[in-house]
C-alpha atoms as a PDB file:
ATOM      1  CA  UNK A   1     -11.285 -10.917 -20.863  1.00  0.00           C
ATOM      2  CA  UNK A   2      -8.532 -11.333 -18.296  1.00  0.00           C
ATOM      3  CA  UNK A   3      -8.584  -9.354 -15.625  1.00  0.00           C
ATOM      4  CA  UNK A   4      -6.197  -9.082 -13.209  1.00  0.00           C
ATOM      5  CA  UNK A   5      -6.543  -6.116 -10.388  1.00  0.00           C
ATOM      6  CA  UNK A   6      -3.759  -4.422  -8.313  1.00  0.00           C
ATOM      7  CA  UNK A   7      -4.766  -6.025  -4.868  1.00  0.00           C
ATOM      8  CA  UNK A   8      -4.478  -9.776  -6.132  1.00  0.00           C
ATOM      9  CA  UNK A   9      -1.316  -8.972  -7.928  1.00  0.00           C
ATOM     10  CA  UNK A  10       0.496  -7.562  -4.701  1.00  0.00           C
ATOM     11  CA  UNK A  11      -1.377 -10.127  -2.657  1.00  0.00           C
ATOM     12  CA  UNK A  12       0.484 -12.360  -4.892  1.00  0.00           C
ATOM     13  CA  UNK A  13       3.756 -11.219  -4.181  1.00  0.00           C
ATOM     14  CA  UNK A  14       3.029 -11.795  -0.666  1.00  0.00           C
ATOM     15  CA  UNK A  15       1.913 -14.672  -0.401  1.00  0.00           C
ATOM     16  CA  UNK A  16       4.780 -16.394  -2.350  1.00  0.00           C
ATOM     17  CA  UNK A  17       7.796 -14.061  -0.907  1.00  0.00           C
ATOM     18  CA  UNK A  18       6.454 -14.224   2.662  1.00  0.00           C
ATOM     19  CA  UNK A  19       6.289 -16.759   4.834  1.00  0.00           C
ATOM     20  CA  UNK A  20       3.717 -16.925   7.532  1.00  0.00           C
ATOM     21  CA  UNK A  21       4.820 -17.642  10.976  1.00  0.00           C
ATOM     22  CA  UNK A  22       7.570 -15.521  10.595  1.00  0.00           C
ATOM     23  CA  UNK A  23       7.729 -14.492  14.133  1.00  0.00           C
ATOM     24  CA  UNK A  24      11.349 -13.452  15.564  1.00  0.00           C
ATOM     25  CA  UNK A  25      12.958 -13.461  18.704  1.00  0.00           C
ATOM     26  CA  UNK A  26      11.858 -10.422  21.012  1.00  0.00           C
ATOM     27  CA  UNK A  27      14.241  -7.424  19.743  1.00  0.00           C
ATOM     28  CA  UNK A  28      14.775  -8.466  16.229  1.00  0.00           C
ATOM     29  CA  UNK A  29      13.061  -7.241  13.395  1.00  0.00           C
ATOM     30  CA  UNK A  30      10.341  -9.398  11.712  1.00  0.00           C
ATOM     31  CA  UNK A  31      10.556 -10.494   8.085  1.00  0.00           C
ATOM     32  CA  UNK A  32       8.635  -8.183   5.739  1.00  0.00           C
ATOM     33  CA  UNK A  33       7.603  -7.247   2.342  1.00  0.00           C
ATOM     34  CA  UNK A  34       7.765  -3.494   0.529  1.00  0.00           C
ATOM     35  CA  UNK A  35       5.978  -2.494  -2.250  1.00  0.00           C
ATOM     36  CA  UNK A  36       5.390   0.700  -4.072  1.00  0.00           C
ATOM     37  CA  UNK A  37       2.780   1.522  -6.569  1.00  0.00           C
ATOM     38  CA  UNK A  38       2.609   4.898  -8.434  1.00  0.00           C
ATOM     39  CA  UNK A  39      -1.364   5.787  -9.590  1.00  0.00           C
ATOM     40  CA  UNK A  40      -2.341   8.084 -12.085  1.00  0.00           C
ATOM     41  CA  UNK A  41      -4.941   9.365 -13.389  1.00  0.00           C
ATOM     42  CA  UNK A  42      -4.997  11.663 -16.421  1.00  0.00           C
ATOM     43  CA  UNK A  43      -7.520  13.540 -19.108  1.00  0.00           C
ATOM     44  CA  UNK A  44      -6.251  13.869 -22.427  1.00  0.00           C
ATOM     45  CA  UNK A  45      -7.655  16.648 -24.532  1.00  0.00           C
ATOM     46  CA  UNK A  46      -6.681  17.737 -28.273  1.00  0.00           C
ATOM     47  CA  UNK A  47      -4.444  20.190 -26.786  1.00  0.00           C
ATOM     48  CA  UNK A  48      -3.179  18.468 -24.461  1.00  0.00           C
ATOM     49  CA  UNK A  49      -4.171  17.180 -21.135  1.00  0.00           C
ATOM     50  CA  UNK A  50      -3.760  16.400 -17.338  1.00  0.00           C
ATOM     51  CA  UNK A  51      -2.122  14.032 -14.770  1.00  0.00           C
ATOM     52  CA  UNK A  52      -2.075  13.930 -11.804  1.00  0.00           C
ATOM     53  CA  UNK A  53       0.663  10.782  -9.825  1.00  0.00           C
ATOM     54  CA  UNK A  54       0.601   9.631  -6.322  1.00  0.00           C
ATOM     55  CA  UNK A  55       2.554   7.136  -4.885  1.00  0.00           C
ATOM     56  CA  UNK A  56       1.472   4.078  -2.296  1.00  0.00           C
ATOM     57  CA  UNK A  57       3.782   2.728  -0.335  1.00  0.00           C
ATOM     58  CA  UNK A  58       2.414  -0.572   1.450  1.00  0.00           C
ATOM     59  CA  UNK A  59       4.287  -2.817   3.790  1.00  0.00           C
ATOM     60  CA  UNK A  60       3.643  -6.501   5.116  1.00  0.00           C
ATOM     61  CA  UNK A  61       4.864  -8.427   7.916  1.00  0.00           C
ATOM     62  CA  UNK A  62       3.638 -11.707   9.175  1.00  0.00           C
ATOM     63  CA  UNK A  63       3.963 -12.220  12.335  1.00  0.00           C
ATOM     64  CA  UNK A  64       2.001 -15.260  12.980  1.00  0.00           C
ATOM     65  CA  UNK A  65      -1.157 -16.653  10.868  1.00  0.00           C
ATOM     66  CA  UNK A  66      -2.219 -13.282  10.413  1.00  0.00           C
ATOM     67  CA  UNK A  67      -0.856 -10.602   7.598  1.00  0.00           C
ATOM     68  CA  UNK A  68      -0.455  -6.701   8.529  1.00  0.00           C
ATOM     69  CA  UNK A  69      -0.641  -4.141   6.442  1.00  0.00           C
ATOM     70  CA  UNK A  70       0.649  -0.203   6.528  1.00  0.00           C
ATOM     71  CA  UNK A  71      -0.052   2.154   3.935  1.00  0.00           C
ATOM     72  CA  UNK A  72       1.656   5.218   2.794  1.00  0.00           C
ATOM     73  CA  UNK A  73       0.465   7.761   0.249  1.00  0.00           C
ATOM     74  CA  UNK A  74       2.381  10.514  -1.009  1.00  0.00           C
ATOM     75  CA  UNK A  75       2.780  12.804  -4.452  1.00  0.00           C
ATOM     76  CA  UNK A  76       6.834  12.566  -4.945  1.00  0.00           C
ATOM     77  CA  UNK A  77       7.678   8.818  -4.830  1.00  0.00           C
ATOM     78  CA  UNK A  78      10.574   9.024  -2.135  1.00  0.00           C
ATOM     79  CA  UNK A  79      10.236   7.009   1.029  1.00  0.00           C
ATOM     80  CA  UNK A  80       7.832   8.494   3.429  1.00  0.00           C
ATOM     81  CA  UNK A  81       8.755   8.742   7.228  1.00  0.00           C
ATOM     82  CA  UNK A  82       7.613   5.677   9.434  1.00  0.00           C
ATOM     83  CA  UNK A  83       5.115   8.162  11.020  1.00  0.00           C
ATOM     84  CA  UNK A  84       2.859   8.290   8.016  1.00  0.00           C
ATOM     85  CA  UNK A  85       2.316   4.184   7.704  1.00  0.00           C
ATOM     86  CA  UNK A  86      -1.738   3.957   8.318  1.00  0.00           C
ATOM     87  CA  UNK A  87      -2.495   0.491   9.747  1.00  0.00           C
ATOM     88  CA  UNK A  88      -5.226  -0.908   7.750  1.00  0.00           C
ATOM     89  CA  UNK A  89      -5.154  -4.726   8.208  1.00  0.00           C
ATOM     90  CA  UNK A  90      -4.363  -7.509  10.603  1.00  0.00           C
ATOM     91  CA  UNK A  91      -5.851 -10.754   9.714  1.00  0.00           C
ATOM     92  CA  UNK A  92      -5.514 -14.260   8.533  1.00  0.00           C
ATOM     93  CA  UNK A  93      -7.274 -13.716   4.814  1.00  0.00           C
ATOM     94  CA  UNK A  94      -9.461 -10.289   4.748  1.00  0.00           C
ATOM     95  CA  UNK A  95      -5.976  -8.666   4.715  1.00  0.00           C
ATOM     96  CA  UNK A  96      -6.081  -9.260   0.743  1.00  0.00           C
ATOM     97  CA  UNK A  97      -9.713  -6.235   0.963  1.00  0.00           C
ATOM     98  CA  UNK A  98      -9.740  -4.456   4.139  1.00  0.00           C
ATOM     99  CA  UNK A  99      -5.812  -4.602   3.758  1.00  0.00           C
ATOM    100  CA  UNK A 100      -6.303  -2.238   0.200  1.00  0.00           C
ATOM    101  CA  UNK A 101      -9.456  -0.786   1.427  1.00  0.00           C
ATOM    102  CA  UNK A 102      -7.934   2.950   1.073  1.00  0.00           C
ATOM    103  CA  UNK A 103      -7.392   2.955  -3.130  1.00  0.00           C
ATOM    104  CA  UNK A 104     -10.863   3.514  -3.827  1.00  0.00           C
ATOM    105  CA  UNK A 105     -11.099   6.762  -2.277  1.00  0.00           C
ATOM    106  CA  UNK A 106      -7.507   7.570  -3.234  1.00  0.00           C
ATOM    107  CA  UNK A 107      -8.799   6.817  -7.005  1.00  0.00           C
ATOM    108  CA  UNK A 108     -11.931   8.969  -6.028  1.00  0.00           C
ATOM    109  CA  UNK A 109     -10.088  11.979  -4.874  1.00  0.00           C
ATOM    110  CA  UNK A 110      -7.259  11.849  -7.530  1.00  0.00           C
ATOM    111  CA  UNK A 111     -10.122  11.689 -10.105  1.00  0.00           C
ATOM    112  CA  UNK A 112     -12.050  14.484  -8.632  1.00  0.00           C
ATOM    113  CA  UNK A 113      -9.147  16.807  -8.696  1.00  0.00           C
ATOM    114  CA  UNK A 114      -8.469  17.109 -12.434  1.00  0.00           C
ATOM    115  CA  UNK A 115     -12.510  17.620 -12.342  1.00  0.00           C
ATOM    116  CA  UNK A 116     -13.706  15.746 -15.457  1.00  0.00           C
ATOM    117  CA  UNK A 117     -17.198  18.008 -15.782  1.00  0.00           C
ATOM    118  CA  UNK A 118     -14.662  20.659 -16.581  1.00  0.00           C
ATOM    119  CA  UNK A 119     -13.661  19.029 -19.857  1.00  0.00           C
ATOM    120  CA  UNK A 120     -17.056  18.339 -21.565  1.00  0.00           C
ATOM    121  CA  UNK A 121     -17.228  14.341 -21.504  1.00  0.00           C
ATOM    122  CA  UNK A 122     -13.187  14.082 -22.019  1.00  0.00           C
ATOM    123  CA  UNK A 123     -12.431  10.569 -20.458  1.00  0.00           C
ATOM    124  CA  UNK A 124     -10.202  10.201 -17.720  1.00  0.00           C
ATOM    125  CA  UNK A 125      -7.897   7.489 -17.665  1.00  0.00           C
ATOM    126  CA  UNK A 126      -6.811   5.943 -14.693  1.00  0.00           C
ATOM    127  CA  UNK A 127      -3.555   3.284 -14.309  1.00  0.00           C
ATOM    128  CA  UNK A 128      -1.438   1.814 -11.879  1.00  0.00           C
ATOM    129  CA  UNK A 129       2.600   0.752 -12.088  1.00  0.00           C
ATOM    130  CA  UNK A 130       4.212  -1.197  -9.848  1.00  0.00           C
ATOM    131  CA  UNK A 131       7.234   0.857  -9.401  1.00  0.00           C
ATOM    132  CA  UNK A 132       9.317  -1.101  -6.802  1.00  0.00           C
ATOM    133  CA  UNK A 133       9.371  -4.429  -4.365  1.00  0.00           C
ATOM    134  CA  UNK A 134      12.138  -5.565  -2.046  1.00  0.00           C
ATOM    135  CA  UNK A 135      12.359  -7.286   1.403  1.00  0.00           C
ATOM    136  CA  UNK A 136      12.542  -5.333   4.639  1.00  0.00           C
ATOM    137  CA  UNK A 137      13.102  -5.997   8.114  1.00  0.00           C
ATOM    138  CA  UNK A 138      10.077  -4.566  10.022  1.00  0.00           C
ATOM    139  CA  UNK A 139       9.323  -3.575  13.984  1.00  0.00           C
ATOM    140  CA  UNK A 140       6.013  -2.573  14.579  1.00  0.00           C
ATOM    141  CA  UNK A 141       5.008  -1.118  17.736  1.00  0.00           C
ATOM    142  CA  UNK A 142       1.558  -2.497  19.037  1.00  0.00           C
ATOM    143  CA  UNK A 143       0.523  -1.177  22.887  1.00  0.00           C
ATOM    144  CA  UNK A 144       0.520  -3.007  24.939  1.00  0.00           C
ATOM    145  CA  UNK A 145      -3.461  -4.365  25.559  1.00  0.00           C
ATOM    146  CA  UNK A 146      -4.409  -3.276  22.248  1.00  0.00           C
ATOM    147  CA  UNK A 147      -6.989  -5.655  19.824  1.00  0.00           C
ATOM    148  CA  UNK A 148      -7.529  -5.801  16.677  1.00  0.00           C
ATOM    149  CA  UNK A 149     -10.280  -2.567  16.951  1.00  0.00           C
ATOM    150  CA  UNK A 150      -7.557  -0.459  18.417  1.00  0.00           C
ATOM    151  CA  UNK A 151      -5.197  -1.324  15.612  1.00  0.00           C
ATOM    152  CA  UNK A 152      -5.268   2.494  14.414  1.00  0.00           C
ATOM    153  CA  UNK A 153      -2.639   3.057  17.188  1.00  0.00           C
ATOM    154  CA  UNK A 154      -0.407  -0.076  15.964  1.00  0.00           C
ATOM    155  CA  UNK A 155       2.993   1.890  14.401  1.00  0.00           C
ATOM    156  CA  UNK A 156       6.018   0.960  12.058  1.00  0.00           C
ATOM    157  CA  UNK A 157       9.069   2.288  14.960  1.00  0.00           C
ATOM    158  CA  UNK A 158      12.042   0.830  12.541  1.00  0.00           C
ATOM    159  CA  UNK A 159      12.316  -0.129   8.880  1.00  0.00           C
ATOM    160  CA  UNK A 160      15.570  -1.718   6.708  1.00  0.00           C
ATOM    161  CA  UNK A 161      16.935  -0.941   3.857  1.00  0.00           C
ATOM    162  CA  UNK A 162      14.982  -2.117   0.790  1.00  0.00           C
ATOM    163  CA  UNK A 163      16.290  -5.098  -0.733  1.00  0.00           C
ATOM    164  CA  UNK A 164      15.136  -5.253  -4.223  1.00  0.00           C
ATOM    165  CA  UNK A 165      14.205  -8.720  -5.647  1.00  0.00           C
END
């Protein structure tokens, strides 16, 4: 069976809408990619059932060789502020794991909530849509001094309008 996973398909995307190298001139806004993903995970019961939706919001920019990613999880779908993007890659090619390392325990905790012990051996379902995908224009404020350990501090400071493809 075929088997295609929501990290390769977004990695996908980004490797064939963005080109590396993409560096601009200092001031101007680098290239990027946005993508939004809504999860669920749900327990259907003969009278009825649970779900429960977040929504991911990842962006990409690549600057030069290397591809960042910022990650944004909340429960309504709308755009979060730039504050809540979590920096959780910056390299060449381990950006396509460490990059989606946070879904796991998103899928962990999402699952957890609608507590499947509760519902005698009811099976929980679990899917993901991709819900939108667009360029962007991207700034992303790394301190000066800062390596790839401190990239926890690395921020998004400006973000475009979404253009959808």
């Amino acid at each position: 069976m075929f088997d295609l996973r929501l990290p390769e398909t977004i990695s996908f995307f980004v490797d064939h809408l963005l080109p590396r190298e993409s560096r601009q001139p200092p001031g101007e806004p680098e290239p990027g990619i946005y993508v939004r993903v809504r999860l669920t995970v749900a327990i259907y019961t003969d009278d009825g059932g649970w779900r429960q939706n977040r929504w991911v919001h990842f962006l990409f920019s690549r600057p030069s060789n290397y591809t960042q990613v910022f990650m944004a999880v909340n429960d309504g779908g709308r755009y979060p502020p730039l504050n809540e993007y979590a920096h959780t890659s910056y390299h060449d090619s381990c950006w396509r794991t460490d990059g989606f390392s946070r879904l796991n325990p998103l899928w962990q905790e999402m699952r957890d909530a609608l507590n499947p012990d509760a519902f005698h051996g009811e099976r929980v379902t679990a899917s993901a849509y991709l819900d939108e995908i667009g360029r962007v224009k991207v700034e992303v404020d790394r301190p000066q001094g800062t390596r790839y350990q401190a990239k926890e501090r690395w921020g998004v400071t400006s973000l475009s309008t979404i253009q959808p493809l």
